[in-house]
N, C-alpha and C. Protein backbone atom coordinates (compact mmCIF):
# COMPACT_ATOMS: atom_id res chain seq x y z
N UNK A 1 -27.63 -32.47 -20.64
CA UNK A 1 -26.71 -31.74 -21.48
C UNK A 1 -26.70 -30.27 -21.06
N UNK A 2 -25.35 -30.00 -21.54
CA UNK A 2 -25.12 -28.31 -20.65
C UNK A 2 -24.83 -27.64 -21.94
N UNK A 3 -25.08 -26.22 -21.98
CA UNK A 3 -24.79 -25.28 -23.08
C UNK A 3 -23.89 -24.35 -22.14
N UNK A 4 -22.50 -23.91 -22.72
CA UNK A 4 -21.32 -23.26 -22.47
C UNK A 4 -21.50 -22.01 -23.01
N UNK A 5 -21.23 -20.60 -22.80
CA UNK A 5 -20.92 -19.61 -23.30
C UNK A 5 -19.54 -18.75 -23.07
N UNK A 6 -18.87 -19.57 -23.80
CA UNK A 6 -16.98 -18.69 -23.50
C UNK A 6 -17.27 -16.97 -24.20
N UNK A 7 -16.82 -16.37 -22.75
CA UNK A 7 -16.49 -14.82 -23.05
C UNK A 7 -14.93 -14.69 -23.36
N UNK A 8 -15.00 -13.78 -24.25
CA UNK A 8 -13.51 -13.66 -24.23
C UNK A 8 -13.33 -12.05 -25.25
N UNK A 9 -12.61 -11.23 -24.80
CA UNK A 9 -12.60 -9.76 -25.29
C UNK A 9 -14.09 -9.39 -26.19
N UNK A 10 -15.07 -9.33 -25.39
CA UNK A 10 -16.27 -8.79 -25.48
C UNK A 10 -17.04 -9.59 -26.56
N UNK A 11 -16.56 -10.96 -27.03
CA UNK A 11 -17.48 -11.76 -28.06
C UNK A 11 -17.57 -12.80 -27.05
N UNK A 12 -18.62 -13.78 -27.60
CA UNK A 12 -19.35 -14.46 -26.86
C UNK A 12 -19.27 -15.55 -27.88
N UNK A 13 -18.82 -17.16 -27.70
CA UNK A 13 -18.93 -18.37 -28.26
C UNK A 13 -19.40 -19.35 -27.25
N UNK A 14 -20.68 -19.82 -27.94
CA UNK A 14 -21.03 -20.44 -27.57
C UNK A 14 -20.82 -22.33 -27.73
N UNK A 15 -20.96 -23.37 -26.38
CA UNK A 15 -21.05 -24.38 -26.82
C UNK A 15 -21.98 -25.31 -26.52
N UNK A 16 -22.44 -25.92 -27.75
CA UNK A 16 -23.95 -26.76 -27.15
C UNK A 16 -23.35 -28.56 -26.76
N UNK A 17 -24.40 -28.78 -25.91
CA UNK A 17 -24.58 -30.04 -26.09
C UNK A 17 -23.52 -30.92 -25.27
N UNK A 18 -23.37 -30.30 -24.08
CA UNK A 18 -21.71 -30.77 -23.23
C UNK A 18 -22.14 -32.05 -22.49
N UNK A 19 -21.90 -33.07 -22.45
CA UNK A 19 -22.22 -33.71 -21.78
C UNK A 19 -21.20 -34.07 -20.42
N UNK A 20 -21.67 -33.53 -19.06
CA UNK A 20 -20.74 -33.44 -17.90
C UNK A 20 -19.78 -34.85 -17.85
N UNK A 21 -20.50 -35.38 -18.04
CA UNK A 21 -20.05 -37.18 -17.37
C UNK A 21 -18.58 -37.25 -18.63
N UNK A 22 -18.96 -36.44 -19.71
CA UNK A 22 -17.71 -36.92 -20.50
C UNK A 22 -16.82 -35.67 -20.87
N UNK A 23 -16.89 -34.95 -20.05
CA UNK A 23 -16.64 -33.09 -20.53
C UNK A 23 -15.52 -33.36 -19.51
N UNK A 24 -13.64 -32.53 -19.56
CA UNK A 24 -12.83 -32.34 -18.48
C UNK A 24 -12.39 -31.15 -18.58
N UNK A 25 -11.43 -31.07 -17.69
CA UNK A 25 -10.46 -29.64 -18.25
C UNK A 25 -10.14 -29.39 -19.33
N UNK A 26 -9.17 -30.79 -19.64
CA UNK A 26 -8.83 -30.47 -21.23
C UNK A 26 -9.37 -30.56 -22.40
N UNK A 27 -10.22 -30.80 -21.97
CA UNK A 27 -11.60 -30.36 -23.02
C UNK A 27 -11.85 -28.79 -22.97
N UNK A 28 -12.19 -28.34 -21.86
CA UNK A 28 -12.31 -26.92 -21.56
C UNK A 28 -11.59 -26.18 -22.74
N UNK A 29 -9.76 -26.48 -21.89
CA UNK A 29 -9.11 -25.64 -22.65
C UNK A 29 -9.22 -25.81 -23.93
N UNK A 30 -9.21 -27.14 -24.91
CA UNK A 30 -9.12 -27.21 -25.97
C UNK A 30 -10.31 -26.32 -26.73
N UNK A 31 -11.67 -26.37 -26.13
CA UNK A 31 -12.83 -25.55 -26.59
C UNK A 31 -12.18 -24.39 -26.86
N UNK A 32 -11.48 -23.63 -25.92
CA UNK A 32 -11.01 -22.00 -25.14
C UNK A 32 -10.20 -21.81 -26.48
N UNK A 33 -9.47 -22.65 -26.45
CA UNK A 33 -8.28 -22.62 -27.26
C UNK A 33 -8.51 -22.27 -29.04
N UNK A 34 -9.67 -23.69 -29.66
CA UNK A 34 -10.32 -23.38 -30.57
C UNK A 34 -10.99 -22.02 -31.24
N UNK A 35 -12.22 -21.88 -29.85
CA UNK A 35 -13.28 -20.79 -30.54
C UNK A 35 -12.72 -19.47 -29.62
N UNK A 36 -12.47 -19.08 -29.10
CA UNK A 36 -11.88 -18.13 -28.13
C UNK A 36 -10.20 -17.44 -28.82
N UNK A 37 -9.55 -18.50 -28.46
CA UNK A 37 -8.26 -17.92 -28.74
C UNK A 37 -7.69 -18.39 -30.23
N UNK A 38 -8.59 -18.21 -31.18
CA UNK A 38 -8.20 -18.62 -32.65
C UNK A 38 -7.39 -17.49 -32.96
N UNK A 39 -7.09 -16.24 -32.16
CA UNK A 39 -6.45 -14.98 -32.50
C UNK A 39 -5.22 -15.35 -32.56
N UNK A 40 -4.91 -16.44 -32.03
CA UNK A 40 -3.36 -16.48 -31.41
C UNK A 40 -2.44 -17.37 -32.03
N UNK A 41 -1.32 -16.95 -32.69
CA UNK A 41 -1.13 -17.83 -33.69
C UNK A 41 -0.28 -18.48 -33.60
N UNK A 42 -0.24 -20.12 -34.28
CA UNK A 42 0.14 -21.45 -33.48
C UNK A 42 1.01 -21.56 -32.56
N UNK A 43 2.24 -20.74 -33.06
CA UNK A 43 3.21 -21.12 -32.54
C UNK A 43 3.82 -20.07 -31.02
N UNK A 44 2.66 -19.36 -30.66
CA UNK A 44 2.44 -18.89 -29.17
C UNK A 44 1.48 -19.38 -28.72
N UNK A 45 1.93 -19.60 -27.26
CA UNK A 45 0.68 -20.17 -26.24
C UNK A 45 0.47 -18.99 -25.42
N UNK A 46 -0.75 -18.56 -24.51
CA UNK A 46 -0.53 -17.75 -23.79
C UNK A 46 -1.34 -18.38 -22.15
N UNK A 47 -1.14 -17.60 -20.85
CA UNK A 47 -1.06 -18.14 -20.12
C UNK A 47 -2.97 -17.57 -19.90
N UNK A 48 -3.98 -18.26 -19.25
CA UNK A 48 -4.56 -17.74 -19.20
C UNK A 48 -5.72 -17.89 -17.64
N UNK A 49 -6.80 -17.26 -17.74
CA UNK A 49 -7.27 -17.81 -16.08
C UNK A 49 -9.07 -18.14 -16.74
N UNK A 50 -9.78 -19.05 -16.10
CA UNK A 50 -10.84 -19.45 -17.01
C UNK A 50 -11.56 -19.31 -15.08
N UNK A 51 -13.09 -18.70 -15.33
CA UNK A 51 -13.55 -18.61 -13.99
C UNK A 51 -15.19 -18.70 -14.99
N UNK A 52 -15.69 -18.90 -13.63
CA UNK A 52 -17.39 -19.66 -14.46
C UNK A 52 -18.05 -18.09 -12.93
N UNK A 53 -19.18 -18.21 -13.56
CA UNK A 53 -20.25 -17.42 -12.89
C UNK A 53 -20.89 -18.21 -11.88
N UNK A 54 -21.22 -18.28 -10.24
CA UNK A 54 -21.66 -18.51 -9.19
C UNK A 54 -22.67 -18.44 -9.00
N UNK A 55 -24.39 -19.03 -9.44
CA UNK A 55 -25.69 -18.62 -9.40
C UNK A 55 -25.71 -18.16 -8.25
N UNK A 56 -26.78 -17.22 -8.30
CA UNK A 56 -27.61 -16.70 -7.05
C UNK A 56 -26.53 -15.69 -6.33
N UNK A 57 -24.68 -15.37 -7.32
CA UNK A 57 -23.99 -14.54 -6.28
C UNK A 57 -23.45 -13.86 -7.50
N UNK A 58 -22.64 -12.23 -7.14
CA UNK A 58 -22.14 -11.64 -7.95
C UNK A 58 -20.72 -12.22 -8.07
N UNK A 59 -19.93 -13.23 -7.45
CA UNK A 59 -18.67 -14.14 -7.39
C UNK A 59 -18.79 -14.36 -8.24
N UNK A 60 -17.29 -14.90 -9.00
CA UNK A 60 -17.19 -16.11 -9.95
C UNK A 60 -16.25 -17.40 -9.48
N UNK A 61 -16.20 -18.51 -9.80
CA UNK A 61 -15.62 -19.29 -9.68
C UNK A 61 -14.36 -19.57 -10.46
N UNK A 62 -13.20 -19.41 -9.79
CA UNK A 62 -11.82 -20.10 -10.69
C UNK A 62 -12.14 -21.25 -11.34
N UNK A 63 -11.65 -21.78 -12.57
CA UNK A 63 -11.52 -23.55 -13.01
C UNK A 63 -10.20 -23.88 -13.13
N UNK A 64 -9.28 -24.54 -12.75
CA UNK A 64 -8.52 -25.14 -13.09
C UNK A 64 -8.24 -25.95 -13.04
N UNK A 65 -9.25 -27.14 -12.88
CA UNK A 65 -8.66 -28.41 -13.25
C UNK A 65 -9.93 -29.18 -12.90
N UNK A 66 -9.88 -30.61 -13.09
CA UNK A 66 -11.08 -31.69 -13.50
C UNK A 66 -12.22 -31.10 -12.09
N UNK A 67 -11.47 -31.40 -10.85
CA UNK A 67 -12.97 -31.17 -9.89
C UNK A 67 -13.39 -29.86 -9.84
N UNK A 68 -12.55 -28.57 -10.48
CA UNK A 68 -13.43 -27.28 -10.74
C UNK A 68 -14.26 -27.36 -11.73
N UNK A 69 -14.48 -28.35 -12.94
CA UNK A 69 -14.90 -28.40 -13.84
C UNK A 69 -16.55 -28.99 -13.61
N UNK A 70 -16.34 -30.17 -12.55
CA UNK A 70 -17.40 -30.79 -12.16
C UNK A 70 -18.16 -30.45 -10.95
N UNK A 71 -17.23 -29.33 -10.44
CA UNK A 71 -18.16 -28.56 -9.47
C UNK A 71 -18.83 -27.53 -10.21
N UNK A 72 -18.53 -26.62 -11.55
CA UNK A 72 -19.05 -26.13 -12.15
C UNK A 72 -20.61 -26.55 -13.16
N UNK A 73 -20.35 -28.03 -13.36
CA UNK A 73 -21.41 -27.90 -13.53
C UNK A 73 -22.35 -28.63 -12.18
N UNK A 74 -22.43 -28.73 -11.02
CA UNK A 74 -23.00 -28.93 -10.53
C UNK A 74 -23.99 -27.48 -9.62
N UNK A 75 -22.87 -26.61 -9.70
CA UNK A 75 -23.75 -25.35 -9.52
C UNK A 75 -24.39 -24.75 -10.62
N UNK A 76 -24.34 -25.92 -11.64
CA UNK A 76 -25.66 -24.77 -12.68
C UNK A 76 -26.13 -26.19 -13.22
N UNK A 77 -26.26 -27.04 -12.72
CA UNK A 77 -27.38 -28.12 -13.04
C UNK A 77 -29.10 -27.82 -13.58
N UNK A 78 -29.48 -26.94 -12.25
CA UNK A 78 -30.78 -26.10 -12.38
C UNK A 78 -30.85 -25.63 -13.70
N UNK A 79 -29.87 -24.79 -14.64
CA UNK A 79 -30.35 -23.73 -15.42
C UNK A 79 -29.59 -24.66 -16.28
N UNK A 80 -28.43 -24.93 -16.37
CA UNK A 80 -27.86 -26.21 -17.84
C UNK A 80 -27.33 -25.17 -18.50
N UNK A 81 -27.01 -23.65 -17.81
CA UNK A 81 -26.35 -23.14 -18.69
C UNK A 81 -25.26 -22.31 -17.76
N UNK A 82 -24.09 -22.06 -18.88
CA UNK A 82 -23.18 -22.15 -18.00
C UNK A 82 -22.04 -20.94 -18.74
N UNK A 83 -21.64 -19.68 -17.64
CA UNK A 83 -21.08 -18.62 -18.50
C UNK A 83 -19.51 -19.15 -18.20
N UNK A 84 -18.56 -19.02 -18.80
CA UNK A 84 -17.06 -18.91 -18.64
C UNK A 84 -16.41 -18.25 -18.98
N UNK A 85 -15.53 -17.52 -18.31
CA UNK A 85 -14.92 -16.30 -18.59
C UNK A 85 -13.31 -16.48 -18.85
N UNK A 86 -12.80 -16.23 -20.29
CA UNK A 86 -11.16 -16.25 -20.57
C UNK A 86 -10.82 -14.86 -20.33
N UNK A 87 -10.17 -15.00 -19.55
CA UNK A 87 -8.91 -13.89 -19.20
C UNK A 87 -7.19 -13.77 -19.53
N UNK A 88 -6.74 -13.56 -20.62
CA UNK A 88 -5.49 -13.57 -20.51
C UNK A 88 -4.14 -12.48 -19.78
N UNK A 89 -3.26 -13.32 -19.12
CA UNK A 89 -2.69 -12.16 -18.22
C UNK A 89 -1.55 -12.06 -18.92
N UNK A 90 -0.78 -10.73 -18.26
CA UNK A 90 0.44 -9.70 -18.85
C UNK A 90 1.13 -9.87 -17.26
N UNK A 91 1.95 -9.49 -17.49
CA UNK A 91 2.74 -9.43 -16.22
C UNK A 91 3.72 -8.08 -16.68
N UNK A 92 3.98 -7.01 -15.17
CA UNK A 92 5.45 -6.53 -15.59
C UNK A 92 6.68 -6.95 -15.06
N UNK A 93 7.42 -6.68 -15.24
CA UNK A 93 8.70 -7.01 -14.94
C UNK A 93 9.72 -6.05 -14.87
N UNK A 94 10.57 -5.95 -13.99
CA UNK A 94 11.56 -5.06 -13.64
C UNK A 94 12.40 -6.01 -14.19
N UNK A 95 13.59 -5.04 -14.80
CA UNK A 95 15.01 -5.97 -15.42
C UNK A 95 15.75 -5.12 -14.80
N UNK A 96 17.03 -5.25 -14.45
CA UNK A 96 18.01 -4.92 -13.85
C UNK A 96 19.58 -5.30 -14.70
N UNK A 97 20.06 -4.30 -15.28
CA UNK A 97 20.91 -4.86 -16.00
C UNK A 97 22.33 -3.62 -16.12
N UNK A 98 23.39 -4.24 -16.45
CA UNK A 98 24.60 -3.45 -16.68
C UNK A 98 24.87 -2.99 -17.94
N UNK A 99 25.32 -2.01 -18.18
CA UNK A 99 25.43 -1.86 -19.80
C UNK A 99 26.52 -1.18 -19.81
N UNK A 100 27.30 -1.31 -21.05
CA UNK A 100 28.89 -0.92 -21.25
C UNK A 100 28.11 0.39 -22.61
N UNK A 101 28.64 1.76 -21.95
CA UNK A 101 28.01 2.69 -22.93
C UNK A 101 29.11 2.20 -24.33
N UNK A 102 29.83 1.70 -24.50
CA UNK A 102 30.85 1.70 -25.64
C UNK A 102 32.32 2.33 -25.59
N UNK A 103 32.02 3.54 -24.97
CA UNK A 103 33.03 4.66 -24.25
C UNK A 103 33.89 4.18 -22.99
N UNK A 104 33.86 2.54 -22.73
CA UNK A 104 34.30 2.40 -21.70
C UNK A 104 34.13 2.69 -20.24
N UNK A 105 32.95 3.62 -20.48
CA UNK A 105 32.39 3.72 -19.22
C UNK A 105 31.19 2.89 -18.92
N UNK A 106 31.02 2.17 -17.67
CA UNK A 106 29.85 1.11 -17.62
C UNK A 106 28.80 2.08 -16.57
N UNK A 107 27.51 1.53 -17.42
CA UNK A 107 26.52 2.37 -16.60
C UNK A 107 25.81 1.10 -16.33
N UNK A 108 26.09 1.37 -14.89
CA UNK A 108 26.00 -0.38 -13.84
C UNK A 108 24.25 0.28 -13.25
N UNK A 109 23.34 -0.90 -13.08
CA UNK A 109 22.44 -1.02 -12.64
C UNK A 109 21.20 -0.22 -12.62
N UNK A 110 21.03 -0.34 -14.31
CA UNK A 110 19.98 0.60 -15.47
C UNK A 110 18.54 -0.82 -14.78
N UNK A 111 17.72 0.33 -14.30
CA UNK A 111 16.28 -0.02 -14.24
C UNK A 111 15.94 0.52 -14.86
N UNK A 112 14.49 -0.35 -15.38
CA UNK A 112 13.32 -0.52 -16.28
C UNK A 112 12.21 -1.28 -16.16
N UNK A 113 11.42 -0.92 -16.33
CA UNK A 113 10.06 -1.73 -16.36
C UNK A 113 9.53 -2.17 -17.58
N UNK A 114 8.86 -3.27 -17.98
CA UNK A 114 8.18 -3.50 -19.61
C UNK A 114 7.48 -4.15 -18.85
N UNK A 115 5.93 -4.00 -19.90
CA UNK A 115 5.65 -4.99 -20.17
C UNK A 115 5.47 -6.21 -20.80
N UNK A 116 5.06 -7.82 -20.62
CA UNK A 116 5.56 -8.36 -21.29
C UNK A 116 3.97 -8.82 -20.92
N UNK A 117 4.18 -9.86 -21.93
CA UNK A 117 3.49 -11.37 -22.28
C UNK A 117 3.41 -12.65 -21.81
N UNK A 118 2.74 -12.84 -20.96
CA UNK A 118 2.86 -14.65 -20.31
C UNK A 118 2.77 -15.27 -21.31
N UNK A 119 3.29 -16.20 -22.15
CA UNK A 119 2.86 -16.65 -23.30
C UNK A 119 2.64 -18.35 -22.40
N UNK A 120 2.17 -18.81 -22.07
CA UNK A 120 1.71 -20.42 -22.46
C UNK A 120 0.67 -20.91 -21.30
N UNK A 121 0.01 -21.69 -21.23
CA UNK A 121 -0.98 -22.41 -20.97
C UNK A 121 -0.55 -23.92 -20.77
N UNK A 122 0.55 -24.33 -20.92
CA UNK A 122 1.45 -25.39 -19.82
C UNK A 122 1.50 -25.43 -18.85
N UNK A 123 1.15 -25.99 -17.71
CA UNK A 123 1.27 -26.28 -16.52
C UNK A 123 2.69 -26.29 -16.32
N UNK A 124 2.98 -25.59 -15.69
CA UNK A 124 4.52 -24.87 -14.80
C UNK A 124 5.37 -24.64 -15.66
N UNK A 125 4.91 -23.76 -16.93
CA UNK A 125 6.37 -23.59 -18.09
C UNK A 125 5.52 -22.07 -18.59
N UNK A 126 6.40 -21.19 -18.04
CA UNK A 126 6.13 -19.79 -18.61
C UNK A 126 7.45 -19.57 -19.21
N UNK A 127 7.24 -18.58 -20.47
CA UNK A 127 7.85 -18.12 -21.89
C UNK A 127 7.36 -16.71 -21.44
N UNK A 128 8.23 -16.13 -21.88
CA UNK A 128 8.01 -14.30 -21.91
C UNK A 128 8.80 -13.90 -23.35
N UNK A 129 7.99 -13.12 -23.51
CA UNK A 129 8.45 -11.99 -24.70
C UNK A 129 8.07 -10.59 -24.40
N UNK A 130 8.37 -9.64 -24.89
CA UNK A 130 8.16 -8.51 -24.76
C UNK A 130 7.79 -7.70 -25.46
N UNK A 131 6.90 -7.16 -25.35
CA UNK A 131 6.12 -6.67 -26.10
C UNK A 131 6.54 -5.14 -26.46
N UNK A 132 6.69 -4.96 -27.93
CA UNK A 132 6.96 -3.22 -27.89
C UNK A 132 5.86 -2.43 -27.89
């Protein structure tokens, strides 16, 4: 049995008692999702990156999916304990857009930058909003 410690904006949740042989990704996320991202409320998903700690190196390891999961715990078999790190990302975005001042005069090809919000954790379906 493996004990988990999800980091996530400077708190620490822990999980006991993982058993590898029956533990997957979506288990992962669902843990992540639970004790980690309880901030986030239902009806946003956000996109996020989950990386484990590399014994014996200052690296970390990406997870995304079943054989990162089971290579993870095979590099911490020795110690049975196991750090994971949630990261959620922002992206910016340049918009490019035309705008009719009202006056009939068009003020053609107004740049801007925002930032926004990756919102989801779906495999190949990103949602943006923008954040003020």
């Amino acid at each position: 049995m493996y004990g988990i410690t999800l980091h996530h904006l400077n708190k620490e949740f822990p999980l006991r008692n993982i058993d590898p042989d029956r533990y997957s990704y979506i288990d992962l996320l669902a843990d992540v999702s639970e004790k980690a991202l309880n901030h986030v409320s239902g009806g946003l998903n956000i996109m996020i990156v989950l990386s484990c700690d590399i014994p014996s190196s200052v690296g970390r390891m990406e997870v995304n999916n079943d054989n990162d999961v089971l290579e993870m715990f095979k590099l911490h078999r020795r110690s049975g304990c196991i750090n994971v790190y949630v990261r959620e990302l922002n992206a910016n975005i340049e918009i490019n857009m035309n705008h009719n001042a009202g006056n009939g005069n068009n003020i053609s090809n107004v740049n801007f930058t925002r930032e926004v919000r990756v919102e989801t954790i779906q495999i190949g379906v990103v949602k943006l909003r923008l954040e003020q």
